[in-house]
C-alpha atoms as a PDB file:
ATOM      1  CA  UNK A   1     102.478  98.191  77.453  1.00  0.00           C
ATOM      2  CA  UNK A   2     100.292  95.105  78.469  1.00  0.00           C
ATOM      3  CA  UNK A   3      99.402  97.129  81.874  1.00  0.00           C
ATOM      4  CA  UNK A   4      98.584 100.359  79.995  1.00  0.00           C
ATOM      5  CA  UNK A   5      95.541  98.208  78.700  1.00  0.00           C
ATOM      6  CA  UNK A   6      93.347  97.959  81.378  1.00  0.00           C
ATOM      7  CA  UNK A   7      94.534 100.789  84.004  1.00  0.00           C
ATOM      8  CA  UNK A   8      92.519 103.375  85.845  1.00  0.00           C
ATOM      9  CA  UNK A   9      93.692 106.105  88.036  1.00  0.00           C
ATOM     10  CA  UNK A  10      91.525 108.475  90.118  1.00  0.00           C
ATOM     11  CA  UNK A  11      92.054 110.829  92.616  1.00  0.00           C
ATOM     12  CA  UNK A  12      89.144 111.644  94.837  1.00  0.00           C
ATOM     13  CA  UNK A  13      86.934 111.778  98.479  1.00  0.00           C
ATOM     14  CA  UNK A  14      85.706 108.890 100.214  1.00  0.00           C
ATOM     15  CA  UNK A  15      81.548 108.414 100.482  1.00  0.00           C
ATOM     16  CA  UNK A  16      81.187 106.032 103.185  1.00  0.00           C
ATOM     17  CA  UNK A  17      83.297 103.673 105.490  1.00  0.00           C
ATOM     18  CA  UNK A  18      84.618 100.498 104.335  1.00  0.00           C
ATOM     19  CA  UNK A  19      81.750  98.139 103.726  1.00  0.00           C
ATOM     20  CA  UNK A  20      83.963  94.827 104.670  1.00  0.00           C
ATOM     21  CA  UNK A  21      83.082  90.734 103.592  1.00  0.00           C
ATOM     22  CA  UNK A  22      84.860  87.950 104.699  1.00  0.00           C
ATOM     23  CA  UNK A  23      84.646  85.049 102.399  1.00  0.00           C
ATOM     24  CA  UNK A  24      84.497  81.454 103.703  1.00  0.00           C
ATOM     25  CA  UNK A  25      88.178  80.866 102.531  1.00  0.00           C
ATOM     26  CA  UNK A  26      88.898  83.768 105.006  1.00  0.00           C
ATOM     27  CA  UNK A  27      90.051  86.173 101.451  1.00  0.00           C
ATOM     28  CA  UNK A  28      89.174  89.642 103.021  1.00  0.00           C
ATOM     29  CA  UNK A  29      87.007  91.934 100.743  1.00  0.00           C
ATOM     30  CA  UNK A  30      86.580  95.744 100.956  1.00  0.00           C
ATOM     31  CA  UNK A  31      83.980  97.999  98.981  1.00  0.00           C
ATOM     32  CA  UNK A  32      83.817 101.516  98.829  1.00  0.00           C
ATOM     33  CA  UNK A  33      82.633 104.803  96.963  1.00  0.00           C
ATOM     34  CA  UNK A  34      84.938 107.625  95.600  1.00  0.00           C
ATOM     35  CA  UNK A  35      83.496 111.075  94.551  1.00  0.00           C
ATOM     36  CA  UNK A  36      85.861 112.635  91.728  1.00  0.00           C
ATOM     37  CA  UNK A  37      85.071 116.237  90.562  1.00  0.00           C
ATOM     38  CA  UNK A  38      85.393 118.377  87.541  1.00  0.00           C
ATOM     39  CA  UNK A  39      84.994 121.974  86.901  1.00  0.00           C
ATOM     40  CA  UNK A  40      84.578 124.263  84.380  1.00  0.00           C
ATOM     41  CA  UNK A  41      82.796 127.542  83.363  1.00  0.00           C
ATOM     42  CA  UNK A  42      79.502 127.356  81.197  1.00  0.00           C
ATOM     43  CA  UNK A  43      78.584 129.437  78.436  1.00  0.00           C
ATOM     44  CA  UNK A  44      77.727 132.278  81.169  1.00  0.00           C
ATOM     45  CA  UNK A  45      81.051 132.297  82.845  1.00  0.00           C
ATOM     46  CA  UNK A  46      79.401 130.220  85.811  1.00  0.00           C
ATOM     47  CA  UNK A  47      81.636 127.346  87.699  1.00  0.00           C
ATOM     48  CA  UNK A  48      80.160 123.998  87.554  1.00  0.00           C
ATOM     49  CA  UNK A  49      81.337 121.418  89.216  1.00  0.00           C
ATOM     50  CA  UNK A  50      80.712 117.931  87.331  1.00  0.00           C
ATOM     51  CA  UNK A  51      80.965 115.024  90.315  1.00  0.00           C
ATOM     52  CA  UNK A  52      81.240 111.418  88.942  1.00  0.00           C
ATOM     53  CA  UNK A  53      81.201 108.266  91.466  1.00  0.00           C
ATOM     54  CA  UNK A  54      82.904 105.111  91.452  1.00  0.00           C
ATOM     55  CA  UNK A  55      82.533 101.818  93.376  1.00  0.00           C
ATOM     56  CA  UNK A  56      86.397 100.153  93.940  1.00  0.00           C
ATOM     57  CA  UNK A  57      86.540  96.938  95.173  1.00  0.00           C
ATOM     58  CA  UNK A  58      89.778  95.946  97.780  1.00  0.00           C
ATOM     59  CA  UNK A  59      91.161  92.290  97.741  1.00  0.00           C
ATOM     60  CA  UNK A  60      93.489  90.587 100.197  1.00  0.00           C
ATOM     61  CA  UNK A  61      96.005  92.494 101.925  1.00  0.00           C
ATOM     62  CA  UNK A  62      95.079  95.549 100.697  1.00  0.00           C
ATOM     63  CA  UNK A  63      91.616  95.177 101.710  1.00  0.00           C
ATOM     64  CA  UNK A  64      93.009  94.412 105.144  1.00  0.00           C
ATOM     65  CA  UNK A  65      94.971  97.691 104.919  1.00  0.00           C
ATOM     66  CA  UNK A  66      91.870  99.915 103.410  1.00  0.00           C
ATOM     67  CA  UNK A  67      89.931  98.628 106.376  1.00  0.00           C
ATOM     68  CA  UNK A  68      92.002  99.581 108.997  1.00  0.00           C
ATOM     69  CA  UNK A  69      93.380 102.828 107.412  1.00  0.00           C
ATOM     70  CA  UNK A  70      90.473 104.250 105.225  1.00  0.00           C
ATOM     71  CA  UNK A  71      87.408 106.365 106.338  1.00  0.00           C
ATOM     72  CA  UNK A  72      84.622 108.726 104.953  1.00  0.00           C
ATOM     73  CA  UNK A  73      86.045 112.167 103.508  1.00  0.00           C
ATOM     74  CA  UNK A  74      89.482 110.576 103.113  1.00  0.00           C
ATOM     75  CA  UNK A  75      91.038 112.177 100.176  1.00  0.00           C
ATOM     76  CA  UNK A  76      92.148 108.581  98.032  1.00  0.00           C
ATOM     77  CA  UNK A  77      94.426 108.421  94.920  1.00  0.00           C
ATOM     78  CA  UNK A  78      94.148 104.301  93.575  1.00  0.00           C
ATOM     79  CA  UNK A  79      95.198 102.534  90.909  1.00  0.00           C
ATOM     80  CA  UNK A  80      93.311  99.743  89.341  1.00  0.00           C
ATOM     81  CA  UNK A  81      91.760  97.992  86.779  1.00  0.00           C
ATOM     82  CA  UNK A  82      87.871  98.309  85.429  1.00  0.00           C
ATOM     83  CA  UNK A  83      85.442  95.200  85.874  1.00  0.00           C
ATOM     84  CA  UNK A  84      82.214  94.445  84.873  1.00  0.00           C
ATOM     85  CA  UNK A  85      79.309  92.380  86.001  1.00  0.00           C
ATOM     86  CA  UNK A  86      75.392  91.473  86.155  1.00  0.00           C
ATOM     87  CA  UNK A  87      73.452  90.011  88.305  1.00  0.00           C
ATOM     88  CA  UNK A  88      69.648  89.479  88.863  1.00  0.00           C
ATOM     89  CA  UNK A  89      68.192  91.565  92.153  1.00  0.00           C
ATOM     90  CA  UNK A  90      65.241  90.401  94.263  1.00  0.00           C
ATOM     91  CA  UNK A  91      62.366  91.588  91.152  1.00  0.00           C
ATOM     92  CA  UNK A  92      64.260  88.963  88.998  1.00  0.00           C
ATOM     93  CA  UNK A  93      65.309  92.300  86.943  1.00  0.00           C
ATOM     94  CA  UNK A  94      68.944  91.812  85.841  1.00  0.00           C
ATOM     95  CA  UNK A  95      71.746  94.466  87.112  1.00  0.00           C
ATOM     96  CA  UNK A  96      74.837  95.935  85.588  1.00  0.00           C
ATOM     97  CA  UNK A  97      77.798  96.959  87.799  1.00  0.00           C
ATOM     98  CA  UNK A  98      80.627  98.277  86.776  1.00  0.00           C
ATOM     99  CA  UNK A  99      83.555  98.776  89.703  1.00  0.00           C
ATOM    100  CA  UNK A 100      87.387  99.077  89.772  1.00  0.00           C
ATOM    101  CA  UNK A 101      89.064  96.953  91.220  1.00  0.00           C
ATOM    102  CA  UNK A 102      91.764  98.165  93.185  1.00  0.00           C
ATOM    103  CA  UNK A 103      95.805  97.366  92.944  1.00  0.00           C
ATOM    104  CA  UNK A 104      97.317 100.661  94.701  1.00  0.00           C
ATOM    105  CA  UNK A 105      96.001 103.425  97.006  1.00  0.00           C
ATOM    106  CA  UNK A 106      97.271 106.221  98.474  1.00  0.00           C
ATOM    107  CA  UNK A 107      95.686 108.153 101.335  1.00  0.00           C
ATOM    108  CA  UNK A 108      96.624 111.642  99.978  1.00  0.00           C
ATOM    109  CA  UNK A 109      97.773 113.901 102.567  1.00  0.00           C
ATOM    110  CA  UNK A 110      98.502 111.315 105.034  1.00  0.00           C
ATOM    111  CA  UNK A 111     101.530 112.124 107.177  1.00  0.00           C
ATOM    112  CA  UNK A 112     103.845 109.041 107.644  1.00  0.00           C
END
């Protein structure tokens, strides 16, 4: 049950290429967006479509794989676990991010 605790799974598109760092200790880091939707009708019988986005973070050899497999559009399904962190931008004005970072992804639709 200990890996129920922190575990999030989404199923979604791509919004941009990898964005990829390499750290001095050569550890490989990928960020990207995914666009999840929702829909339902309203009180008038009209479809809206909710769309929520989410920045996932790739580490290691899966950030090596992401990289080389992963593009804008792709249709992603990952597996992961929430983070959160601050920082202070440019102004001196502190920032909140909150990401997922990323144990398992799937390109969905991807032919072997």
């Amino acid at each position: 049950m200990n890996s129920l605790r922190n575990s999030v799974r989404l199923v979604g598109n791509l919004g941009m290429d990898p964005e990829v760092k390499v750290y001095d200790t050569d550890k490989k880091m990928v960020r990207l967006s995914i666009a999840t939707n929702e829909s339902y009708k309203n009180d008038k019988g009209e479809k809206i479509t909710d769309t929520q986005w989410h920045n996932l973070i790739f580490w290691g050899m899966q950030a090596k794989i992401a990289e080389d497999l992963l593009k804008k559009g792709d249709e992603v399904a990952i597996e992961g676990k929430l983070t959160n962190r601050s920082y202070t931008d440019k102004e001196g004005v502190k920032r909140y991010v909150s990401e997922v970072v990323v144990n398992e992804f799937l390109k969905v639709g991807a032919r072997a």
